[in-house]
C-alpha atoms as a PDB file:
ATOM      1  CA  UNK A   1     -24.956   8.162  15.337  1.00  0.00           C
ATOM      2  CA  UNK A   2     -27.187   5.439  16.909  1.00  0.00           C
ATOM      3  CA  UNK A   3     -26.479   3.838  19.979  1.00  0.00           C
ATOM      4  CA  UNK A   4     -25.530   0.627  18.590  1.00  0.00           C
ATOM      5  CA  UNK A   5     -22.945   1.893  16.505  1.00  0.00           C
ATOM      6  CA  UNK A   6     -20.858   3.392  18.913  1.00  0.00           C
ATOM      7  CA  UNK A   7     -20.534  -0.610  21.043  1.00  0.00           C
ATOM      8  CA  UNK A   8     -17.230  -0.990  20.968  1.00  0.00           C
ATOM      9  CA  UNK A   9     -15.674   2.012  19.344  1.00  0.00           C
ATOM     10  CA  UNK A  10     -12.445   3.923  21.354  1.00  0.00           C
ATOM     11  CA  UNK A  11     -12.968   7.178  22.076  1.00  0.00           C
ATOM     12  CA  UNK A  12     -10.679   9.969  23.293  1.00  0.00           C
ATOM     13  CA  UNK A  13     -12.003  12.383  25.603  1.00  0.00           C
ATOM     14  CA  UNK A  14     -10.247  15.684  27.051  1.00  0.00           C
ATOM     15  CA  UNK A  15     -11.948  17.196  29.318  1.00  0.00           C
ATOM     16  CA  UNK A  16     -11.689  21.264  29.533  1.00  0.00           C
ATOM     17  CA  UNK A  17     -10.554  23.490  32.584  1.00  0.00           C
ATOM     18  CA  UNK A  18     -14.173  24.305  33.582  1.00  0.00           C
ATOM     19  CA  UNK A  19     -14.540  20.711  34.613  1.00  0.00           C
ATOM     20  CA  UNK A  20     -12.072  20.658  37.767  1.00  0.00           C
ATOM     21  CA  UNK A  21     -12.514  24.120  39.222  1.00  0.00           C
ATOM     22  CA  UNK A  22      -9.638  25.856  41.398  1.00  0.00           C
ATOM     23  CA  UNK A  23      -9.163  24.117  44.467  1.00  0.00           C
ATOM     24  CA  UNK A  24      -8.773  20.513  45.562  1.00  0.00           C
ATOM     25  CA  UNK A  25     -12.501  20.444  47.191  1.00  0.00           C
ATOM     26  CA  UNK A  26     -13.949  21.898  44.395  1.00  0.00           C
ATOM     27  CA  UNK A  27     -12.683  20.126  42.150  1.00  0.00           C
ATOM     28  CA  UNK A  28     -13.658  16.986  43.389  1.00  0.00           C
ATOM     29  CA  UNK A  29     -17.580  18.268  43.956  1.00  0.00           C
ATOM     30  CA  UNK A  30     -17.187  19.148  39.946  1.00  0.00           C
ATOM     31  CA  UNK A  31     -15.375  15.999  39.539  1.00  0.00           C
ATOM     32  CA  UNK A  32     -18.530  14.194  40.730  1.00  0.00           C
ATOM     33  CA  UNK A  33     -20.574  15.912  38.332  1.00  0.00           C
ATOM     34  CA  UNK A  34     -18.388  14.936  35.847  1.00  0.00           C
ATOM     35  CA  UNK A  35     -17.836  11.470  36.136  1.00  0.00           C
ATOM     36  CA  UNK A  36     -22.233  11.633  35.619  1.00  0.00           C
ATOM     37  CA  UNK A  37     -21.739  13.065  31.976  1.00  0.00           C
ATOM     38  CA  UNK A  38     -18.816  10.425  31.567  1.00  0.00           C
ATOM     39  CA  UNK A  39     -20.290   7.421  32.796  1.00  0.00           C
ATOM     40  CA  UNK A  40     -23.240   8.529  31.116  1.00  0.00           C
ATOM     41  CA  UNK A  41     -20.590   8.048  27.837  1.00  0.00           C
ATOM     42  CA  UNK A  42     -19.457   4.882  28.634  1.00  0.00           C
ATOM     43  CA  UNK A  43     -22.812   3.197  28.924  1.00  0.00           C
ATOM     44  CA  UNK A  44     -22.763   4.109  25.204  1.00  0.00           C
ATOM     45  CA  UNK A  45     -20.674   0.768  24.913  1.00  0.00           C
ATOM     46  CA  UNK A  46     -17.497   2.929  24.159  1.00  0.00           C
ATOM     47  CA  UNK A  47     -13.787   2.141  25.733  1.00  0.00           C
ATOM     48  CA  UNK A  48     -12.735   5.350  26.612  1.00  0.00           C
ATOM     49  CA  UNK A  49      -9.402   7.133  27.544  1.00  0.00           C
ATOM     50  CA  UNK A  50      -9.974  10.419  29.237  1.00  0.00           C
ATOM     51  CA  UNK A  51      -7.394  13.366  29.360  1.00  0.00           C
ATOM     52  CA  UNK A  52      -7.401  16.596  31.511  1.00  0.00           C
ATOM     53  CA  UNK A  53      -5.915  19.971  31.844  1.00  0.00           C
ATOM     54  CA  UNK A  54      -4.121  20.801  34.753  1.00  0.00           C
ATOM     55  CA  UNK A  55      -3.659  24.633  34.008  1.00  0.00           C
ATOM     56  CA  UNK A  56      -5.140  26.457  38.022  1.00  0.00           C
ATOM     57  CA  UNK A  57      -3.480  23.184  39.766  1.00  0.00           C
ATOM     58  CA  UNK A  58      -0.133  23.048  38.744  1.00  0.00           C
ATOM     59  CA  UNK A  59       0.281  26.988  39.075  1.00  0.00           C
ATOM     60  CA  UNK A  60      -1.169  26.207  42.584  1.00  0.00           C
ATOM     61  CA  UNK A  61       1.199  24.012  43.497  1.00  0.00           C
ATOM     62  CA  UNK A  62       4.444  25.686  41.838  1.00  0.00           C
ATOM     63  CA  UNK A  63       3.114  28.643  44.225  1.00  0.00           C
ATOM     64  CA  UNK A  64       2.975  27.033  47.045  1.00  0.00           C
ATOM     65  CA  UNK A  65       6.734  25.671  46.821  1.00  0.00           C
ATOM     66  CA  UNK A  66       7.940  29.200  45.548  1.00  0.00           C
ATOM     67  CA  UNK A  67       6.727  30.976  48.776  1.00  0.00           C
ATOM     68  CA  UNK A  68       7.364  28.069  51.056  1.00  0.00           C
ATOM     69  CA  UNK A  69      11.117  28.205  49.641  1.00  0.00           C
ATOM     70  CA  UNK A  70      11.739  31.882  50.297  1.00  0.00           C
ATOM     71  CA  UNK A  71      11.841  31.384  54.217  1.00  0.00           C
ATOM     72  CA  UNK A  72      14.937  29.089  54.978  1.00  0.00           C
ATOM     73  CA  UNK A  73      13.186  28.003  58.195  1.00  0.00           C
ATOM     74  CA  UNK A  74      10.498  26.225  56.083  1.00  0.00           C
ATOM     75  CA  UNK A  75      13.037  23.456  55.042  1.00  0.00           C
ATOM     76  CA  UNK A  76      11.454  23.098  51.878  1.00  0.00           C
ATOM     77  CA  UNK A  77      13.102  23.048  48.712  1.00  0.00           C
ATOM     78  CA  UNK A  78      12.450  25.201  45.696  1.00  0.00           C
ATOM     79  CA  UNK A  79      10.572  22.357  43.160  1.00  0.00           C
ATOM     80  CA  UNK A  80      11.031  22.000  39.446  1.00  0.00           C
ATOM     81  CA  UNK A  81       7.841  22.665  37.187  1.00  0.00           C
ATOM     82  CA  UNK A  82       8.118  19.272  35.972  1.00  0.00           C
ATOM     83  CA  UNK A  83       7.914  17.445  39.658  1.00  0.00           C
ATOM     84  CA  UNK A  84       5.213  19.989  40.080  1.00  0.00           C
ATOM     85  CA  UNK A  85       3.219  18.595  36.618  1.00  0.00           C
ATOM     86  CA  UNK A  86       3.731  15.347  38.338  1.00  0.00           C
ATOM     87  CA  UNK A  87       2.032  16.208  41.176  1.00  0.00           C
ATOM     88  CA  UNK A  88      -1.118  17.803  39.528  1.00  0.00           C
ATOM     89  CA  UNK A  89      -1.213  14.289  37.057  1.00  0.00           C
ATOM     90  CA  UNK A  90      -1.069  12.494  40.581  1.00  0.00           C
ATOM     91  CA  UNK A  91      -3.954  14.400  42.457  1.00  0.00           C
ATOM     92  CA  UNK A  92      -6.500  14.835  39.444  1.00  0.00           C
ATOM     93  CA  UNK A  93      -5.897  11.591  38.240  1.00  0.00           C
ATOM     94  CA  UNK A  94      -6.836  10.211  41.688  1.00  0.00           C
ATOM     95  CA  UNK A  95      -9.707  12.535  42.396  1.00  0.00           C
ATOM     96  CA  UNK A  96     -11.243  11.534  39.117  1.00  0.00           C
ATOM     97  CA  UNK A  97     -10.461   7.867  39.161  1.00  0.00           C
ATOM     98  CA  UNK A  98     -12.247   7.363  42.734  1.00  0.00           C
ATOM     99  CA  UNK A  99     -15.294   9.716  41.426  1.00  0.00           C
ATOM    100  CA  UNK A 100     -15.437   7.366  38.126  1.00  0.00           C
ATOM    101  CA  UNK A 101     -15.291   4.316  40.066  1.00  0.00           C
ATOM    102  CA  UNK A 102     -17.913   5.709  42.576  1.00  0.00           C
ATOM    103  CA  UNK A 103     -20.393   6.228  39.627  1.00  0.00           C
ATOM    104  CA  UNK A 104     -19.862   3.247  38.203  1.00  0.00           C
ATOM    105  CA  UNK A 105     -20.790   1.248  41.148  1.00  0.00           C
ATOM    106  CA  UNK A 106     -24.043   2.865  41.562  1.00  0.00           C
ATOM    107  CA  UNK A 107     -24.966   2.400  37.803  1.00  0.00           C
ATOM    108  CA  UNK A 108     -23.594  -1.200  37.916  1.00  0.00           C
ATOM    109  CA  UNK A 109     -20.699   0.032  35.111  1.00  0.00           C
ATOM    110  CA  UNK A 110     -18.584  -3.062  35.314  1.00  0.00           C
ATOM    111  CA  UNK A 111     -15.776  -1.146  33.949  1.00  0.00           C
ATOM    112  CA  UNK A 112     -11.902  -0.962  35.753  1.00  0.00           C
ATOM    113  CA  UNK A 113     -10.372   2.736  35.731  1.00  0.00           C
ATOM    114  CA  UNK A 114      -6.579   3.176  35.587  1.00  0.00           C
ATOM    115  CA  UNK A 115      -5.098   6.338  35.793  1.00  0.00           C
ATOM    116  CA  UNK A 116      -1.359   6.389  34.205  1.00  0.00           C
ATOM    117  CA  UNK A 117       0.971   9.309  34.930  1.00  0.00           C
ATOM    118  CA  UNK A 118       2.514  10.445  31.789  1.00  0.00           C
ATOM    119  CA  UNK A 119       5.369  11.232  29.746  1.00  0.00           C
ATOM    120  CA  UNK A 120       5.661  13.554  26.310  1.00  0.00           C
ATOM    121  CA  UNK A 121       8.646  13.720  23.908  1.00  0.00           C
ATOM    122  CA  UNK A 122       9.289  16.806  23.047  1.00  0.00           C
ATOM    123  CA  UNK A 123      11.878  17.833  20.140  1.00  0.00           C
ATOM    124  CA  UNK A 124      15.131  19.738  22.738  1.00  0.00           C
ATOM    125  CA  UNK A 125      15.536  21.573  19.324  1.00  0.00           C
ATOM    126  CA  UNK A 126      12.394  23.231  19.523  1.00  0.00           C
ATOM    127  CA  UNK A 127      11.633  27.031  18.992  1.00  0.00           C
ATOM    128  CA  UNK A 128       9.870  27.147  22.029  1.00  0.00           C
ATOM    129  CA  UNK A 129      12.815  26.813  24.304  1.00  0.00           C
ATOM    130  CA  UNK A 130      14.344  30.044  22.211  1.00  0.00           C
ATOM    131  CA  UNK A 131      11.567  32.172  23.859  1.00  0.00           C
ATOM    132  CA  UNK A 132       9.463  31.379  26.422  1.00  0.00           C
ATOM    133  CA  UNK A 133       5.681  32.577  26.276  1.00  0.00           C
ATOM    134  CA  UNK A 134       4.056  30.513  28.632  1.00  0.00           C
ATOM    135  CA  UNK A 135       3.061  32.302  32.291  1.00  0.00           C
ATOM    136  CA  UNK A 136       2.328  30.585  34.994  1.00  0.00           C
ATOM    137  CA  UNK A 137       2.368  31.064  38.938  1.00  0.00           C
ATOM    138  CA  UNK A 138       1.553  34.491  40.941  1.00  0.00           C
ATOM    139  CA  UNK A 139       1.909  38.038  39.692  1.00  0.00           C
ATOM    140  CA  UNK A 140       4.765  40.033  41.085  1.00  0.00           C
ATOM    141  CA  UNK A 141       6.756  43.151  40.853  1.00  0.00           C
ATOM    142  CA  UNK A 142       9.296  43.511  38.099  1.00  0.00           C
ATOM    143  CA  UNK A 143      11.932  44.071  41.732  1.00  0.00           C
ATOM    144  CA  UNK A 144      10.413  40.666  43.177  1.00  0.00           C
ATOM    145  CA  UNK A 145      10.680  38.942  39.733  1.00  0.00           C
ATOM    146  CA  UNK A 146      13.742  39.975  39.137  1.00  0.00           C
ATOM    147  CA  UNK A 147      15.270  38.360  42.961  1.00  0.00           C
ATOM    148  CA  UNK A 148      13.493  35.501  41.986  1.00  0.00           C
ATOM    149  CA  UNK A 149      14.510  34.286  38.573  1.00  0.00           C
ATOM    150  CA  UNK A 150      18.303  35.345  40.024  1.00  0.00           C
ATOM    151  CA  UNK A 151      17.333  32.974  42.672  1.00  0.00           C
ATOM    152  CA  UNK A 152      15.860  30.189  40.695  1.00  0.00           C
ATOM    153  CA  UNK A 153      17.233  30.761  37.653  1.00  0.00           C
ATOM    154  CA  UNK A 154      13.414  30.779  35.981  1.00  0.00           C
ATOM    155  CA  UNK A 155      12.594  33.311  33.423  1.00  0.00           C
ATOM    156  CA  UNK A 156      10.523  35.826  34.169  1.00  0.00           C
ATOM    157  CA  UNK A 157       8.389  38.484  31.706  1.00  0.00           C
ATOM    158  CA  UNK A 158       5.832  41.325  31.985  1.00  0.00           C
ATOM    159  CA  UNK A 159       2.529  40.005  31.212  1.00  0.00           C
ATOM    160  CA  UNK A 160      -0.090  42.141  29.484  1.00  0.00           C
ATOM    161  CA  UNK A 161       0.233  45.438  31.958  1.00  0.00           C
ATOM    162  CA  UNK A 162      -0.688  43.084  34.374  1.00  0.00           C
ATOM    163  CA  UNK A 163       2.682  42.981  36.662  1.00  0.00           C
ATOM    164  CA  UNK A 164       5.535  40.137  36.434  1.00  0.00           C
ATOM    165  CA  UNK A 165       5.269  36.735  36.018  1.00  0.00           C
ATOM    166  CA  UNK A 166       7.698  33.670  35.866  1.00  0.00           C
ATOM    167  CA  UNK A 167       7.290  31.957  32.207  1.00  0.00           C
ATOM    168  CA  UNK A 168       8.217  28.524  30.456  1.00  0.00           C
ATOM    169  CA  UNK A 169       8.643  26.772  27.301  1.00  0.00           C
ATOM    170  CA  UNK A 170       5.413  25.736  25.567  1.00  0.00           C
ATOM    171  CA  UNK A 171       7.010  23.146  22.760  1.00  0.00           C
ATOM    172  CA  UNK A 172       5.124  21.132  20.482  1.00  0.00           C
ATOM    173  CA  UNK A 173       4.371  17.365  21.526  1.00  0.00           C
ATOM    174  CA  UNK A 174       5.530  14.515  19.597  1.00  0.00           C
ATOM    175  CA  UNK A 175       4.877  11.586  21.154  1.00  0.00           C
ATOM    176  CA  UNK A 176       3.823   9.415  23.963  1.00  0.00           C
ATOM    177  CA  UNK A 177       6.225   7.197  26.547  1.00  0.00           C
ATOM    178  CA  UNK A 178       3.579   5.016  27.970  1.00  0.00           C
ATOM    179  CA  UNK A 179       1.615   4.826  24.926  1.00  0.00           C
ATOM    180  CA  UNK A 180       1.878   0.847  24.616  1.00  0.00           C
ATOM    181  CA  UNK A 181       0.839   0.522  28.211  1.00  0.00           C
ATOM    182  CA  UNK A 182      -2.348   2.572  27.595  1.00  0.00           C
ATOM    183  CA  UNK A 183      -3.046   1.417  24.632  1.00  0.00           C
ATOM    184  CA  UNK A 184      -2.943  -2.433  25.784  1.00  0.00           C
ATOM    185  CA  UNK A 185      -4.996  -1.443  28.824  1.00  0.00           C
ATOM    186  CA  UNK A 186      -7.945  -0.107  26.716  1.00  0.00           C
ATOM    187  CA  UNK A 187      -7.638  -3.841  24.814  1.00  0.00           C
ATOM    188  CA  UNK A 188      -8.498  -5.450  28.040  1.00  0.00           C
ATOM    189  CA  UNK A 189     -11.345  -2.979  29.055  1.00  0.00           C
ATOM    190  CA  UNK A 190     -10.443  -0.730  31.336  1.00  0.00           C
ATOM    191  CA  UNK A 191     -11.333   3.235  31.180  1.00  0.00           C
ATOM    192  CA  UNK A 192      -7.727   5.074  31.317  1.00  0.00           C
ATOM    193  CA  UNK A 193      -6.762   7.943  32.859  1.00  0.00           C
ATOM    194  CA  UNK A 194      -3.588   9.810  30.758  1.00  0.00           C
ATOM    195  CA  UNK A 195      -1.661  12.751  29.524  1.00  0.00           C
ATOM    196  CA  UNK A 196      -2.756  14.673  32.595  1.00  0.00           C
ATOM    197  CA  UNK A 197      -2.015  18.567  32.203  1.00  0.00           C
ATOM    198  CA  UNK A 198      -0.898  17.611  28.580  1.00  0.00           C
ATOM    199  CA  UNK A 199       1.934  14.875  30.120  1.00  0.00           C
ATOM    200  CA  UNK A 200       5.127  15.467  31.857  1.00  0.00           C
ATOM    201  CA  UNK A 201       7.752  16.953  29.017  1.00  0.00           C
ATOM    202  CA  UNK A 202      10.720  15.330  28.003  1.00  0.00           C
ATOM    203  CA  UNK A 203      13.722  15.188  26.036  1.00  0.00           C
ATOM    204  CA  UNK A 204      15.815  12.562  24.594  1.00  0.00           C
ATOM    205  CA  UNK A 205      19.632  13.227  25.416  1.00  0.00           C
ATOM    206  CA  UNK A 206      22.261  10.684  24.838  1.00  0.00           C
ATOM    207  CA  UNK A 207      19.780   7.774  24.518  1.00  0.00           C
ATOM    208  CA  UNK A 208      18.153   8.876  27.675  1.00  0.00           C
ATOM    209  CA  UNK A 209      14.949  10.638  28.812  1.00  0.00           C
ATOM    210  CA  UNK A 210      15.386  14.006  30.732  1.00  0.00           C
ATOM    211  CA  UNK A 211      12.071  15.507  32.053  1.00  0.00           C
ATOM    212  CA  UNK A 212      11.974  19.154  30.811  1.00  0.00           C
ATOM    213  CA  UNK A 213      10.194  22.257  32.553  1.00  0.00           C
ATOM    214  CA  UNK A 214       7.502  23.272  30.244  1.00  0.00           C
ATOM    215  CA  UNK A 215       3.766  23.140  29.783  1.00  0.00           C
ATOM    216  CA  UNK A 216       2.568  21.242  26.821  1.00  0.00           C
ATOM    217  CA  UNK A 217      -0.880  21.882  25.406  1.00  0.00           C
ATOM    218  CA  UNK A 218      -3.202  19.110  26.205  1.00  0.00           C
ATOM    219  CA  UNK A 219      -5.460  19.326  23.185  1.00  0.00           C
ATOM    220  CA  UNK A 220      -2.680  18.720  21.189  1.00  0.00           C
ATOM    221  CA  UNK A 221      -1.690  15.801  23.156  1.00  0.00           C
ATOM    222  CA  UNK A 222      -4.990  14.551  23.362  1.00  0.00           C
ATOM    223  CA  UNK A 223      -4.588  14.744  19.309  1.00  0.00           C
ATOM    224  CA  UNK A 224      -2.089  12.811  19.392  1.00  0.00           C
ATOM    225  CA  UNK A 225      -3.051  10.431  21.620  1.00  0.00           C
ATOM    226  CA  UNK A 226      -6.095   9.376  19.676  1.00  0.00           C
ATOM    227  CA  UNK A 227      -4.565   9.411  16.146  1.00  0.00           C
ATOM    228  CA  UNK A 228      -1.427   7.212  17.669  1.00  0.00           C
ATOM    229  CA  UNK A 229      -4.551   4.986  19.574  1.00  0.00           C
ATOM    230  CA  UNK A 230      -6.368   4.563  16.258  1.00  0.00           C
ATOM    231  CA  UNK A 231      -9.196   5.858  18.377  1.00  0.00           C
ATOM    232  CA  UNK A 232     -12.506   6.677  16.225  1.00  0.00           C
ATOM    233  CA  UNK A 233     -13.541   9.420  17.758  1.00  0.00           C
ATOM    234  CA  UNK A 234     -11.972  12.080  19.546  1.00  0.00           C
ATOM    235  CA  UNK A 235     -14.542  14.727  21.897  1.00  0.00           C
ATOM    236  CA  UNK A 236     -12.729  17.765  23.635  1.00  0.00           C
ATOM    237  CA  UNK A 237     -15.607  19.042  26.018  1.00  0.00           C
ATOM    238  CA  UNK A 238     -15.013  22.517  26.620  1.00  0.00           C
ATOM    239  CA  UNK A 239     -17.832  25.087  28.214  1.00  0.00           C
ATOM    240  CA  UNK A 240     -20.054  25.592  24.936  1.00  0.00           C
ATOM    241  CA  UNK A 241     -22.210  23.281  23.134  1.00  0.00           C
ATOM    242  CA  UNK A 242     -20.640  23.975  20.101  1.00  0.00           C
ATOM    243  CA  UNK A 243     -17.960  26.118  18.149  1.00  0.00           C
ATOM    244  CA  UNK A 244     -19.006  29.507  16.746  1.00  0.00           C
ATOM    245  CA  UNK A 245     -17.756  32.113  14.375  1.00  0.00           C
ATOM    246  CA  UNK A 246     -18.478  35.387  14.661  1.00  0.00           C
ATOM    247  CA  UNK A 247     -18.533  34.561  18.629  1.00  0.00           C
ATOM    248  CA  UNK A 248     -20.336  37.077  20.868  1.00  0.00           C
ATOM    249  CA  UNK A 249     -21.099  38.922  17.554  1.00  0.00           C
ATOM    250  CA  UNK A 250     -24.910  39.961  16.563  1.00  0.00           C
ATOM    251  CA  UNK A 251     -24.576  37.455  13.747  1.00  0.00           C
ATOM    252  CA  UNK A 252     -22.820  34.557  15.785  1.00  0.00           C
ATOM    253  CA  UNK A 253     -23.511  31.209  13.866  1.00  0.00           C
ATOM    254  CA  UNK A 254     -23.086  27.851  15.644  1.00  0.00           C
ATOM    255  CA  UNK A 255     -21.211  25.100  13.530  1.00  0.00           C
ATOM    256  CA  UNK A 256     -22.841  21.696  13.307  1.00  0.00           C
ATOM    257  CA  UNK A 257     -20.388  20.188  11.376  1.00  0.00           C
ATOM    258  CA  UNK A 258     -17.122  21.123   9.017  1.00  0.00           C
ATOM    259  CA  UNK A 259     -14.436  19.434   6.922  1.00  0.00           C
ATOM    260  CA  UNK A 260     -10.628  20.021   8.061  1.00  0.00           C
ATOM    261  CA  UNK A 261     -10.187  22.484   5.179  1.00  0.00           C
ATOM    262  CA  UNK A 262     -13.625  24.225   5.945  1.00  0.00           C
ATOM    263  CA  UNK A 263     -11.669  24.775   9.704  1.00  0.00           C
ATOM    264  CA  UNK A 264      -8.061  25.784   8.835  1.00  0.00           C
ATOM    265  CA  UNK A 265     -10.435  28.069   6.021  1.00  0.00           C
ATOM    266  CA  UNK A 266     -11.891  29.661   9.513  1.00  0.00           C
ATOM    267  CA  UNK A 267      -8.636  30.049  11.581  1.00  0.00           C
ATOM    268  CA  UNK A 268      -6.664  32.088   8.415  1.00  0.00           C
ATOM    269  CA  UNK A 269      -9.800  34.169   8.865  1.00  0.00           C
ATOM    270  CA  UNK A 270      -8.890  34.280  12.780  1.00  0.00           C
ATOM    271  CA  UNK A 271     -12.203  33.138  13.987  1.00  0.00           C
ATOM    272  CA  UNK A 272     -11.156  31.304  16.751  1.00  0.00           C
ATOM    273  CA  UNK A 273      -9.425  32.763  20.169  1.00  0.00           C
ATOM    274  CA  UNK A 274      -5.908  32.464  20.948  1.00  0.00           C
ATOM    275  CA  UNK A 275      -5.332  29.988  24.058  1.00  0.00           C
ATOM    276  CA  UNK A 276      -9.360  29.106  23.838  1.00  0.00           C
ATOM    277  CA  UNK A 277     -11.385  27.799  20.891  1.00  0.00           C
ATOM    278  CA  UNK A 278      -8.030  28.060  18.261  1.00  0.00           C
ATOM    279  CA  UNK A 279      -6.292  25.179  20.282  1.00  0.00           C
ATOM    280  CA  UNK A 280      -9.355  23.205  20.377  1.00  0.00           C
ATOM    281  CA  UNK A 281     -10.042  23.090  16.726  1.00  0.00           C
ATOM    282  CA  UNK A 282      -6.456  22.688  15.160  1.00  0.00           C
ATOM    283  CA  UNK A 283      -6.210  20.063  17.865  1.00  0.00           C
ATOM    284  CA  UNK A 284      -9.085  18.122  15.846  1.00  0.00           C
ATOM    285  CA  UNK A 285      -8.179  19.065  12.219  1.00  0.00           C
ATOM    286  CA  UNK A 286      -4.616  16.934  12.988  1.00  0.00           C
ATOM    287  CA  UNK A 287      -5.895  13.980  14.726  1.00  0.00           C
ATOM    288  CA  UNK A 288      -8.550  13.653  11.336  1.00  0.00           C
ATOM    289  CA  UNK A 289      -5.922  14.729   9.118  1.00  0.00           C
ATOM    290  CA  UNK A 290      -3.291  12.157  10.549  1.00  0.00           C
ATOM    291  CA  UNK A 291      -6.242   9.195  10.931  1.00  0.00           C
ATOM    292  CA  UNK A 292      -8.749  10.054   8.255  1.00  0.00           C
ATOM    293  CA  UNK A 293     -10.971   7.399   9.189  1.00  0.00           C
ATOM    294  CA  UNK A 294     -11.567   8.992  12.524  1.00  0.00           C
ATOM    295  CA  UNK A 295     -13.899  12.027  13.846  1.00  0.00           C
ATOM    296  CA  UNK A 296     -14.014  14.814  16.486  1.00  0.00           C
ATOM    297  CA  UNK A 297     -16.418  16.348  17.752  1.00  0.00           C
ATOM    298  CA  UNK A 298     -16.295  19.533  20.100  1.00  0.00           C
ATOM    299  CA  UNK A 299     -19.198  20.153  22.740  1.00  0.00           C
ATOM    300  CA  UNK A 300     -19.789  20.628  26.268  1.00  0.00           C
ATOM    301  CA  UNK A 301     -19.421  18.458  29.626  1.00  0.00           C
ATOM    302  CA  UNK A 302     -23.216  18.178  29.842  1.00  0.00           C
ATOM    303  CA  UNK A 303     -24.000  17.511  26.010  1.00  0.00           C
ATOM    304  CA  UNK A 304     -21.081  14.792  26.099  1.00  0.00           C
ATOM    305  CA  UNK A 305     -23.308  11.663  25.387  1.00  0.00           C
ATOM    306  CA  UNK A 306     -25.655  13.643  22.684  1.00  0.00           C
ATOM    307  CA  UNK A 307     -22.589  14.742  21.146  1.00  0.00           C
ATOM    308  CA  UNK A 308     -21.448  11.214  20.967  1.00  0.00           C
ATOM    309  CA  UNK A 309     -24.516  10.249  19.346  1.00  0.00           C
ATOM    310  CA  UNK A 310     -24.615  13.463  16.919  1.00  0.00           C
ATOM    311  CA  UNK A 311     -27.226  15.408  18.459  1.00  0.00           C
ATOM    312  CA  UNK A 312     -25.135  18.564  19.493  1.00  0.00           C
ATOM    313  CA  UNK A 313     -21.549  19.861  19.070  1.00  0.00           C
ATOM    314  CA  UNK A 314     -19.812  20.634  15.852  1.00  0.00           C
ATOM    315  CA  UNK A 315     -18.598  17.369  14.132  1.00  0.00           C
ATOM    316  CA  UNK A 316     -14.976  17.612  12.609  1.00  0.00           C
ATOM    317  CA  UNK A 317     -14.086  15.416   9.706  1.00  0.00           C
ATOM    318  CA  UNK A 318     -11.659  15.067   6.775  1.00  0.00           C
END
């Protein structure tokens, strides 16, 4: 795509794990890296909203209150997952609004940045909260997991051989609470932060919202986000340059571009992993399938601009 078509358009970008690293001082140092590849986006011309995982911070910070909880003389009191979520939107939205803002002064971007903590309806009905799958937090014994989840009430499983670990609901999102607000800000020019961590879950319960704990996939959101945004392209940056079948086969073949049948033809034939490239992709068939006029594209952090302007990444269309 040339440069000059892409003044103007909206663009939805969700920015993978890899970009944030595991601690709050390395993530920022990445974070400053990253808001180089973005900016180098949004000079493009394009109004962008940007989205992030949230996956190493929030399972920090549910930690931390666990074990500060066990020792009455702490004072502090055992947190829900959702007030954690919270949190994480709160900390990585800041981190990578001040980094954005940073950049943009020293390119002369005359661009406002907004980050907006986030809500996501989720259906109360859903299968997901028949059997939760999701782990997050610290390994422990099955005796330790056991004392805690009587403690806590959480549910706890054995994951993968590995030892115990405390797991949630992962339900499916359906829409977005502040999706007016964001939408209005991206009118009026500014470069929105949302759906941190793929939003805070909720329910709707006798007319009312009730936050939820659960962890929501944030490609999916990000999906929706764009498609409810009308937003012409939507980029999930991930650690590859492109997606692959056959991956880390002898006859691995990089995808430039397919259709949305070509890629649902490619996950039947379970081509893409599980809780890595799968989420990524079905993510982008929905968004085109629910707004057929729009495109995604999936590509790395570093290739984000050429990917913009179709020189790398596999291109995603109807």
């Amino acid at each position: 795509m040339d440069t000059n078509q892409l003044v103007g358009k909206r663009v939805v970008v969700a920015l993978g794990g890899n970009a944030l690293g595991d601690n709050p001082q390395e993530q920022l140092t990445l974070l400053q890296e990253t808001a180089k590849h973005l900016a180098s986006m949004i000079q493009e011309g394009i109004d962008v909203v940007i989205t992030h995982g949230n996956g190493p911070q929030v399972g920090v910070i549910d930690e931390a209150f666990v074990a500060a909880s066990k020792d009455p003389a702490n004072q502090v009191p055992f947190m829900p997952l959702t007030d954690c979520n919270a949190m994480s939107q709160g900390y990585i939205g800041a981190q990578l609004t001040r980094t954005l803002i940073n950049q943009f002064r020293s390119q002369d971007i005359m661009r406002a940045v907004v980050d907006v903590p986030t809500h996501v309806l989720v259906d109360a009905s859903d299968e997901a909260f028949k059997d939760y799958e999701k782990p997050i937090g610290a390994f422990m014994t099955e005796k330790d997991a056991q004392a805690f989840a009587k403690a806590t009430g959480c549910q706890v499983k054995e994951d993968s051989g590995r030892g115990w670990r405390r797991v949630v609901p992962s339900p499916a999102p359906q829409d977005i609470l502040e999706l007016g607000v964001i939408s209005t800000l991206v009118d009026n020019g500014c470069i929105v932060v949302a759906a941190g961590g793929g939003g805070i879950p909720v329910i709707l319960e006798d007319d009312r919202y009730k936050a939820v704990d659960a962890i929501i996939d944030k490609d999916l959101v990000s999906s929706i986000l764009a498609w409810k945004i009308h937003a012409d392209i939507l980029v999930i940056l991930t650690a590859v340059d492109k997606v692959y079948i056959n991956f880390n086969q002898p006859d691995q073949k990089g995808i430039d571009s397919m259709t949305a049948e070509e890629a649902r033809t490619y996950i039947a034939q379970g081509q893409f992993a599980p809780g890595s490239m799968l989420p990524k992709v079905e993510a982008c068939v929905k968004f085109v399938e629910a707004h057929p006029q729009g495109k995604a594209i999936i590509t790395s952090l570093g290739h984000a601009a050429e990917g913009l302007r179709g020189e790398t990444g596999t291109l995603i269309t109807l």
